[in-house]
Protein backbone atom coordinates (compact mmCIF):
# COMPACT_ATOMS: atom_id res chain seq x y z
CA UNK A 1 -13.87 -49.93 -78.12
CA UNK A 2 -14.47 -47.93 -74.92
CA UNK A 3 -12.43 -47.60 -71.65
CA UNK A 4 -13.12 -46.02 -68.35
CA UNK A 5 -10.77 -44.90 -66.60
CA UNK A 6 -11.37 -42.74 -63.39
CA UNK A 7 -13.27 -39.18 -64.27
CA UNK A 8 -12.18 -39.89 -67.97
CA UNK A 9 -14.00 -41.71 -70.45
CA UNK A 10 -12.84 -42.38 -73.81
CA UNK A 11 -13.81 -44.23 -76.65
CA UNK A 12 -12.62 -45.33 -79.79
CA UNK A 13 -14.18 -46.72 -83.42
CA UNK A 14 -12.26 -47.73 -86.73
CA UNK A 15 -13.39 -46.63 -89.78
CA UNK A 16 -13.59 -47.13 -93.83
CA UNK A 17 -11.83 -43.71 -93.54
CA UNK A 18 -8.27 -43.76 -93.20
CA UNK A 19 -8.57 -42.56 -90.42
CA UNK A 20 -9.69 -42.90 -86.65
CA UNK A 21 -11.57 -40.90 -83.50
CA UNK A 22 -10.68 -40.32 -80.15
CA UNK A 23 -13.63 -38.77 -77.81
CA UNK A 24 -12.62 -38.15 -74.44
CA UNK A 25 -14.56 -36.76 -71.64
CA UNK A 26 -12.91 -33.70 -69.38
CA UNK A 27 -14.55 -32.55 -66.18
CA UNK A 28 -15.54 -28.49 -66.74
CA UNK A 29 -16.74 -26.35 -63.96
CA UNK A 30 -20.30 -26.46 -63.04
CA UNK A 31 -20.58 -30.00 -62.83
CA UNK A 32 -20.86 -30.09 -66.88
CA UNK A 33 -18.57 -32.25 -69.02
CA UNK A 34 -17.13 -31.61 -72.60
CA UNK A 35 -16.54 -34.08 -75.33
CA UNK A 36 -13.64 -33.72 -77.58
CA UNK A 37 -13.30 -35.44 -80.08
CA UNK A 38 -9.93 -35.57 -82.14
CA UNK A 39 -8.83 -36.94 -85.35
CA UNK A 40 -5.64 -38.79 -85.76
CA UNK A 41 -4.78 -38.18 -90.07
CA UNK A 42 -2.78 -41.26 -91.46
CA UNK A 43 -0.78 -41.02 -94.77
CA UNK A 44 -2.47 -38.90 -97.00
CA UNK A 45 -5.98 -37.70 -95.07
CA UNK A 46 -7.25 -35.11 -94.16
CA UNK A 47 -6.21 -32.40 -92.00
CA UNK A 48 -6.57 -32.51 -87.99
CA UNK A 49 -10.41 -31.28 -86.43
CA UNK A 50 -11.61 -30.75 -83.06
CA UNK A 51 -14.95 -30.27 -82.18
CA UNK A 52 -15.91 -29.39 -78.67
CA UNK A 53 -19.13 -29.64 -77.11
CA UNK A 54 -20.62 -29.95 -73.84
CA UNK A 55 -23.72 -32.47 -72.43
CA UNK A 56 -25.38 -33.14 -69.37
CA UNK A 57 -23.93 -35.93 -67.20
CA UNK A 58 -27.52 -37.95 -67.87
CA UNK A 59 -26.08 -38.10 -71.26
CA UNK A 60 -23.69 -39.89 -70.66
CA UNK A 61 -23.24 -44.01 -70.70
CA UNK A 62 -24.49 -45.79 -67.33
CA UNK A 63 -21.48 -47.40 -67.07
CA UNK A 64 -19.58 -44.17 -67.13
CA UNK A 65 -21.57 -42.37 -65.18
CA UNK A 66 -21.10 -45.00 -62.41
CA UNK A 67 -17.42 -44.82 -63.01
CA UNK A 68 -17.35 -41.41 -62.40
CA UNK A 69 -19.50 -40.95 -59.21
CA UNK A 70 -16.97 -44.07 -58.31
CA UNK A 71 -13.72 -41.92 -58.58
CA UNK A 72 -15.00 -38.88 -57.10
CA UNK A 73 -16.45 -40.91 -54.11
CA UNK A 74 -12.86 -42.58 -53.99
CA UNK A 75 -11.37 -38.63 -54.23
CA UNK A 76 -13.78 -37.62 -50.97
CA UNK A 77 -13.17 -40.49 -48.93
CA UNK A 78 -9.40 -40.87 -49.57
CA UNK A 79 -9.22 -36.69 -48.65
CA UNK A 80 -11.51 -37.32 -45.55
CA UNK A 81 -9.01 -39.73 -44.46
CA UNK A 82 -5.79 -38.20 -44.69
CA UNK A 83 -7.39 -35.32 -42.98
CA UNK A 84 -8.65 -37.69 -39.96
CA UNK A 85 -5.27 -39.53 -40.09
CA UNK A 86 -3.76 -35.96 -39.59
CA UNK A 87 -6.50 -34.77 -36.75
CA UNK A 88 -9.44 -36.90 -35.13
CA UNK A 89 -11.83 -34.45 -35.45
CA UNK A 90 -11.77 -32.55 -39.36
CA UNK A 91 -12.46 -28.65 -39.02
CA UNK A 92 -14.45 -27.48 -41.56
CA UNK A 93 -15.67 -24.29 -42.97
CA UNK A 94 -18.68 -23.68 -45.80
CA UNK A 95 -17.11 -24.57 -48.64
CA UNK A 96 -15.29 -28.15 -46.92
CA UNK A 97 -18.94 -28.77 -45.28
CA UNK A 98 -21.06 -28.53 -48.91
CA UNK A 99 -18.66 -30.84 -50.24
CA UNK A 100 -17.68 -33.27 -48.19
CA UNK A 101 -21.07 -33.37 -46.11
CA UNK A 102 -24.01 -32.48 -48.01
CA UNK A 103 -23.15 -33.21 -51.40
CA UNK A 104 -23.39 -36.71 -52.48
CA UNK A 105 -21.73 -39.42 -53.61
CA UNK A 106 -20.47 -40.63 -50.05
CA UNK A 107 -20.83 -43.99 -48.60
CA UNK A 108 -19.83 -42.59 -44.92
CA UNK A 109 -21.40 -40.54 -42.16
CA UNK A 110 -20.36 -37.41 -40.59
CA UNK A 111 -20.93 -36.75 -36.57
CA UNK A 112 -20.64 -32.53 -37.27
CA UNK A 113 -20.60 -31.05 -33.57
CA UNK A 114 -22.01 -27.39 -34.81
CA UNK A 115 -20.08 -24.97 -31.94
CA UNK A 116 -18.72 -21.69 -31.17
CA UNK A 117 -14.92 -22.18 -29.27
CA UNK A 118 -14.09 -18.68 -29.34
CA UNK A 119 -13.08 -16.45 -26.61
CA UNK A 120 -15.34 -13.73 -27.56
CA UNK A 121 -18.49 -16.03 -27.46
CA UNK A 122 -18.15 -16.91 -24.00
CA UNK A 123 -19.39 -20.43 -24.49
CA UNK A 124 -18.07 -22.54 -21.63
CA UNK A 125 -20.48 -25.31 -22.46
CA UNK A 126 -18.65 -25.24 -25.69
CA UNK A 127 -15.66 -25.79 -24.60
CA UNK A 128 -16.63 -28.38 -22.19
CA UNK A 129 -18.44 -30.28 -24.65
CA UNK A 130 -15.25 -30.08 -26.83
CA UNK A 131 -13.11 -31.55 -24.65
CA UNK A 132 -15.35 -34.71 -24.92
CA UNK A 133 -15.97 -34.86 -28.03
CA UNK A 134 -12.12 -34.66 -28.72
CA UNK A 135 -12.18 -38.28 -26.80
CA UNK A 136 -14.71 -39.77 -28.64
CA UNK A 137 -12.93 -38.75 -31.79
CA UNK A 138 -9.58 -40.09 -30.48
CA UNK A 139 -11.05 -42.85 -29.53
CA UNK A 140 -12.40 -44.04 -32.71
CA UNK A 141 -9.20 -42.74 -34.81
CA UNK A 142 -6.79 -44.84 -32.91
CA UNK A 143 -8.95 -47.72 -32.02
CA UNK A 144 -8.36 -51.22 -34.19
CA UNK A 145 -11.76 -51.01 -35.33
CA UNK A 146 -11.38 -47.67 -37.30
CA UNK A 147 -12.48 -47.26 -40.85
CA UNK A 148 -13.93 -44.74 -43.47
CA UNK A 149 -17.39 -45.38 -42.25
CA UNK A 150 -17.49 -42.93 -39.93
CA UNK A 151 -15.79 -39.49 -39.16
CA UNK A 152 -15.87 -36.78 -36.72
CA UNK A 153 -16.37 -33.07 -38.10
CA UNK A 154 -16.32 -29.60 -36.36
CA UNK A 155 -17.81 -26.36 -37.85
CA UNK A 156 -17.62 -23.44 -35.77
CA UNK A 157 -19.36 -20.63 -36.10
CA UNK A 158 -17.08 -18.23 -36.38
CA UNK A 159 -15.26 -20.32 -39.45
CA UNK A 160 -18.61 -21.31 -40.85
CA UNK A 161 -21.25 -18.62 -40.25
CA UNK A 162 -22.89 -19.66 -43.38
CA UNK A 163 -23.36 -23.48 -42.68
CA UNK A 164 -25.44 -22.01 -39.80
CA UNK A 165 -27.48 -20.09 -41.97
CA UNK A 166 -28.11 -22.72 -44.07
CA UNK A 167 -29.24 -25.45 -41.35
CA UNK A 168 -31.63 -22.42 -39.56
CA UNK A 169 -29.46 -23.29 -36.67
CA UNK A 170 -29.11 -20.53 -33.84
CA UNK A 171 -27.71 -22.69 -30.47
CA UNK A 172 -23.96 -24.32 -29.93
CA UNK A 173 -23.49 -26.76 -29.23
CA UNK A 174 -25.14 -29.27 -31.08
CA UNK A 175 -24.49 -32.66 -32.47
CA UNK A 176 -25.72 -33.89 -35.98
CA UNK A 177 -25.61 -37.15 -37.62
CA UNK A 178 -25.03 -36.59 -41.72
CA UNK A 179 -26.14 -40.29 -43.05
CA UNK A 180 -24.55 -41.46 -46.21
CA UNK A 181 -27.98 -41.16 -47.86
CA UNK A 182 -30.60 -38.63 -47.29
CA UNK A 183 -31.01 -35.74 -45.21
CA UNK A 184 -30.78 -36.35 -41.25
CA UNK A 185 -34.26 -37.53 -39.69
CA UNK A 186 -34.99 -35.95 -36.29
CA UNK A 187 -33.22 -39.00 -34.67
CA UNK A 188 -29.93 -37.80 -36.18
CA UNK A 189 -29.49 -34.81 -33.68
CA UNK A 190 -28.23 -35.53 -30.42
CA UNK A 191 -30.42 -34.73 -27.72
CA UNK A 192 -27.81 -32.74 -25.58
CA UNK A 193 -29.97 -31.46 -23.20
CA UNK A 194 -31.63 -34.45 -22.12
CA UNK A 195 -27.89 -37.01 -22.50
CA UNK A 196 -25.54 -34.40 -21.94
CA UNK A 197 -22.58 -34.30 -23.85
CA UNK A 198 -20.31 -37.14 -21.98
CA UNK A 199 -18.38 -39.19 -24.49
CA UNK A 200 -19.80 -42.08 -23.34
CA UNK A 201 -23.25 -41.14 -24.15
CA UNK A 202 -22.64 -39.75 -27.51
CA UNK A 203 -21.22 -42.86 -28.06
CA UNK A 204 -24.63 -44.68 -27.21
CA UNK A 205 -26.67 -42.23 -29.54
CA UNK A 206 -23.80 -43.10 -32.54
CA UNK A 207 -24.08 -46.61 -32.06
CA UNK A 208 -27.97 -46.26 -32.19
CA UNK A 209 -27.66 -44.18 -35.68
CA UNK A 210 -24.82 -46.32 -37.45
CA UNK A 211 -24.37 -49.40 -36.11
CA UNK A 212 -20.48 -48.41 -34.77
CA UNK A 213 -19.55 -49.37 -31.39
CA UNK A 214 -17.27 -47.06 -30.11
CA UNK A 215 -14.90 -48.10 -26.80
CA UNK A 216 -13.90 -44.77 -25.08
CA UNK A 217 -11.08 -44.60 -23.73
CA UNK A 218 -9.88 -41.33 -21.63
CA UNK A 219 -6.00 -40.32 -21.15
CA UNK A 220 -5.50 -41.06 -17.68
CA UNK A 221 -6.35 -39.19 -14.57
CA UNK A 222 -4.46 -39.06 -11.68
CA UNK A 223 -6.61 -36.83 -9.86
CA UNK A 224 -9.11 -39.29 -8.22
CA UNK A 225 -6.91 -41.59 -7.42
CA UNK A 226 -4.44 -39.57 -5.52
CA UNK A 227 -6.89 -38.10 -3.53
CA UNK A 228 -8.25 -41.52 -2.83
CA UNK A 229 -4.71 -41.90 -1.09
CA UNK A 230 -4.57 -38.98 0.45
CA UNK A 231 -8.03 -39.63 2.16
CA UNK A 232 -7.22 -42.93 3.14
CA UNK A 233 -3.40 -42.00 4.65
CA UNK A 234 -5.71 -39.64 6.66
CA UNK A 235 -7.65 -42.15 7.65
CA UNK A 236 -4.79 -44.64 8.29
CA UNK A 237 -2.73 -42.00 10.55
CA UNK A 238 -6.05 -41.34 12.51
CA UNK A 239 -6.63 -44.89 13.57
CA UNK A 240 -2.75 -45.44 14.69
CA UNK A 241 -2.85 -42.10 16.27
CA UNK A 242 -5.61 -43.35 18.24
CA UNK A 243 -4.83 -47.01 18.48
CA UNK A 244 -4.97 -47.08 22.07
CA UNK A 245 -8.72 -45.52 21.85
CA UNK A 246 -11.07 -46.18 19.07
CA UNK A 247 -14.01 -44.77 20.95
CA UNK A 248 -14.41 -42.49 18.19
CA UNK A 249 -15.01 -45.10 15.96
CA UNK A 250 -18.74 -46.03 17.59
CA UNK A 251 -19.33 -42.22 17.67
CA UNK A 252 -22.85 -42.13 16.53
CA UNK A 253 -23.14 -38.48 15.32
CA UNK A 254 -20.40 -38.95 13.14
CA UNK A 255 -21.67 -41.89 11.55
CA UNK A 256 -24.82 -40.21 10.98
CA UNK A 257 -23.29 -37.28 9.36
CA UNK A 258 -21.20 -39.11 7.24
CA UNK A 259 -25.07 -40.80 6.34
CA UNK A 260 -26.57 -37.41 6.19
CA UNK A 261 -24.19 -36.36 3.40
CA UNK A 262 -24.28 -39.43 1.50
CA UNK A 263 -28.07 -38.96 1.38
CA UNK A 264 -27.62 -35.25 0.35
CA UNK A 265 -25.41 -36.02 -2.31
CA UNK A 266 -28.08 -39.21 -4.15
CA UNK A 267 -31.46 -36.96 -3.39
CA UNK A 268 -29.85 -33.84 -5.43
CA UNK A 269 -29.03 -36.00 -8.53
CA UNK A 270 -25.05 -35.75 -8.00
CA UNK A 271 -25.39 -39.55 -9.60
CA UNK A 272 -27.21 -38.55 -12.43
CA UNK A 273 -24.65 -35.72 -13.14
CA UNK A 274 -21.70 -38.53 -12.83
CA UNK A 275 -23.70 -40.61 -15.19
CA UNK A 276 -25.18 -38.04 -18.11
CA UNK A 277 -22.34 -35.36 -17.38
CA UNK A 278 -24.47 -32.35 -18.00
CA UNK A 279 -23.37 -28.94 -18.10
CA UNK A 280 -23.26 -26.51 -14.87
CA UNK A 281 -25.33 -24.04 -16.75
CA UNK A 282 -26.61 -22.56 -20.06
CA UNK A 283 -25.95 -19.17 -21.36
CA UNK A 284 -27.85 -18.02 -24.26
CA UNK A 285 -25.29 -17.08 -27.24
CA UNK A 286 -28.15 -14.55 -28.11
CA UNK A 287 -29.15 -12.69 -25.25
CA UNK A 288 -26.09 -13.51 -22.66
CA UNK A 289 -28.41 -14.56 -20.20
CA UNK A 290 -27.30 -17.20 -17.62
CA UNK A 291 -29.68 -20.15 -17.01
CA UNK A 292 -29.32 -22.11 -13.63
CA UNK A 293 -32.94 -24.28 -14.11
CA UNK A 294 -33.31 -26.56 -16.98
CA UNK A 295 -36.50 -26.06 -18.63
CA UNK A 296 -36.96 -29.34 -19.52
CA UNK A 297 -38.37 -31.78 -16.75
CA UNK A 298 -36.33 -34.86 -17.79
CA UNK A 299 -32.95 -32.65 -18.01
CA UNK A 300 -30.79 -30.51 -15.37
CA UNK A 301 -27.78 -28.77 -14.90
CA UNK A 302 -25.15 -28.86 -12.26
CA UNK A 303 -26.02 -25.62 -10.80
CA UNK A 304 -29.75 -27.32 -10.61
CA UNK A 305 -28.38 -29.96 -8.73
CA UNK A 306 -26.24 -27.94 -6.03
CA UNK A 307 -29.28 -25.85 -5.08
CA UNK A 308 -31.57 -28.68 -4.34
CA UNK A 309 -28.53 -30.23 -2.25
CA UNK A 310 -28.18 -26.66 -0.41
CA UNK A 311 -32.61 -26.73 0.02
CA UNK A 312 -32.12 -30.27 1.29
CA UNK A 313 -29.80 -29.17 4.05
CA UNK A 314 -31.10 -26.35 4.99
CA UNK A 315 -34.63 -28.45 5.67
CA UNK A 316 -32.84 -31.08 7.56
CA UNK A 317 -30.57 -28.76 9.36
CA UNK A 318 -33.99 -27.00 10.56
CA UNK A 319 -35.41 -30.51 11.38
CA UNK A 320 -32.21 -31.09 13.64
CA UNK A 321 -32.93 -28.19 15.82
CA UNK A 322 -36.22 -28.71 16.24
CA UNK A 323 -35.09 -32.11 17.53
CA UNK A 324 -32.54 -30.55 19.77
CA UNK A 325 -34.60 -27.94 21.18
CA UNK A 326 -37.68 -30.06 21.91
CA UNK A 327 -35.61 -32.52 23.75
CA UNK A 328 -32.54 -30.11 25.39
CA UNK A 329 -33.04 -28.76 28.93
CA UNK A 330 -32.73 -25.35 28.52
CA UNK A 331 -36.23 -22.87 29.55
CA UNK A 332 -38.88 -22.76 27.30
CA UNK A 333 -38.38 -19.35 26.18
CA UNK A 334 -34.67 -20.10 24.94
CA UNK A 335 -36.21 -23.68 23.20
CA UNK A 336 -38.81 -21.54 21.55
């Protein structure tokens, strides 16, 4: 008879002997197993042998090999969950990232944001990009829908120099998708420069790789909101100030400036920053050097953004006097 059991296999025969064997199979290191087999003596056999030797796991039975990639899979998930049940997003250094990343069995993916979060790196994008990827995480850990089908993983590079090494990877951040079955395809790493790194949009791209919709949901922010108040208490006390005389109110330079800024702010791409949350800038970990321009056409940073608005006003600041001088009274000198 034979019976399987989680990593152990053992398996049992009666014979003409008075006597019976017992082989069990015991996990060594190096991924090799040992057999021992043991004899049980009854009333008046022989004396008690061992015999140890080791085979290849493609020796072994299907059925127990199955059994065993079953209970180590059930070891890795069960560890990756306590660990996400503990923190949302699972730091991990080399040896954590082999195991419970690269090597197989697993039946779950990995989002691994690949960063470097110390002071001494200087990486405000980092940080930045942390801070949202700590929602998404949340989000998904305390969200009804949760299960072991997806988790959210951290390496950074200070911890986990090596797992850099090994991916030929030289820029933080970046996001990578870890499928539960083959290597990541070039769809699996987040396009950060072109998305940016908003939770919402790495949200998008995760849905797009596993099929997991992901509702994210941010602590709340007072901020906006207050100073919504503020600006309409302003407002408010302006109008009842001057309740006897809303003159102001059909003033029409004001309601062309307010215009003229509205304009500013849509032509520079101050949408598209509130949309695909960029980053202000990019410094090269190597080098040090500050980037203001995104190389890419299809991408841009904050900083890109505030210098176009600053062009953009200056041009129609120029336009305005023009305008004012070709049309004001003063000699021609002066309008010159």
């Amino acid at each position: 008879t034979s019976t399987c059991k989680g990593p152990h296999c053992s398996f049992e025969r009666q014979t003409c002997q008075p006597f019976k064997y017992k082989i069990s199979f015991v996990e060594h290191r190096g991924g090799r197993l040992g057999v021992r087999r043991n004899v049980w003596p009854t009333a008046g056999s022989i004396n008690i042998t061992k015999i140890l030797v080791h085979l290849n796991c493609n020796d072994l039975p299907v059925a127990c090999r199955q059994s065993f990639a079953q209970s180590i899979l059930g070891e890795k998930v069960g560890q990756m969950m306590d660990w996400a049940s503990k923190r949302a997003v699972i730091r991990m250094n080399g040896d954590k990232f082999r195991r419970f990343v690269k090597a197989p069995p697993r039946n779950y993916s990995v989002i691994v944001m690949f960063t470097a979060l110390q002071p001494q790196r200087q990486c405000m994008v980092c940080n930045q990009a942390d801070e949202e990827y700590q929602i998404l995480a949340n989000s998904w850990r305390y969200s009804s829908a949760f299960t072991n089908k997806v988790f959210f993983a951290l390496v950074d590079y200070d911890e986990g120099s090596d797992v850099f090494h090994m991916l030929n990877m030289n820029s933080a951040p970046t996001f990578i998708h870890f499928p539960p079955k083959g290597k990541p395809k070039s769809g699996d790493t987040y396009e950060l420069q072109v998305r940016g790194f908003a939770a919402e949009q790495i949200a998008r791209w995760i849905a797009d790789r596993t099929d997991v919709s992901i509702r994210v949901i941010r602590p709340p922010n007072y901020a906006g909101p207050l100073m919504l108040g503020f600006f309409l208490t302003v407002i408010g006390g302006l109008v009842y100030l001057r309740r006897n005389n809303l003159d102001f109110l059909y003033n029409k330079t004001g309601w062309a400036f307010a215009a003229l800024c509205f304009v500013l702010a849509m032509t520079s791409g101050q949408m598209w920053n509130h949309i695909r949350g960029p980053p202000y800038a990019h410094k090269n970990p190597h080098s040090g050097q500050v980037s203001y321009i995104h190389g890419s056409s299809q991408a841009q940073f904050v900083a890109e953004t505030h210098i176009v608005l600053l062009f953009n006003a200056a041009v129609t600041l120029g336009m305005v006097l023009l305008h004012e001088a070709a049309t004001s009274d003063m000699d021609i000198g002066k309008r010159k």
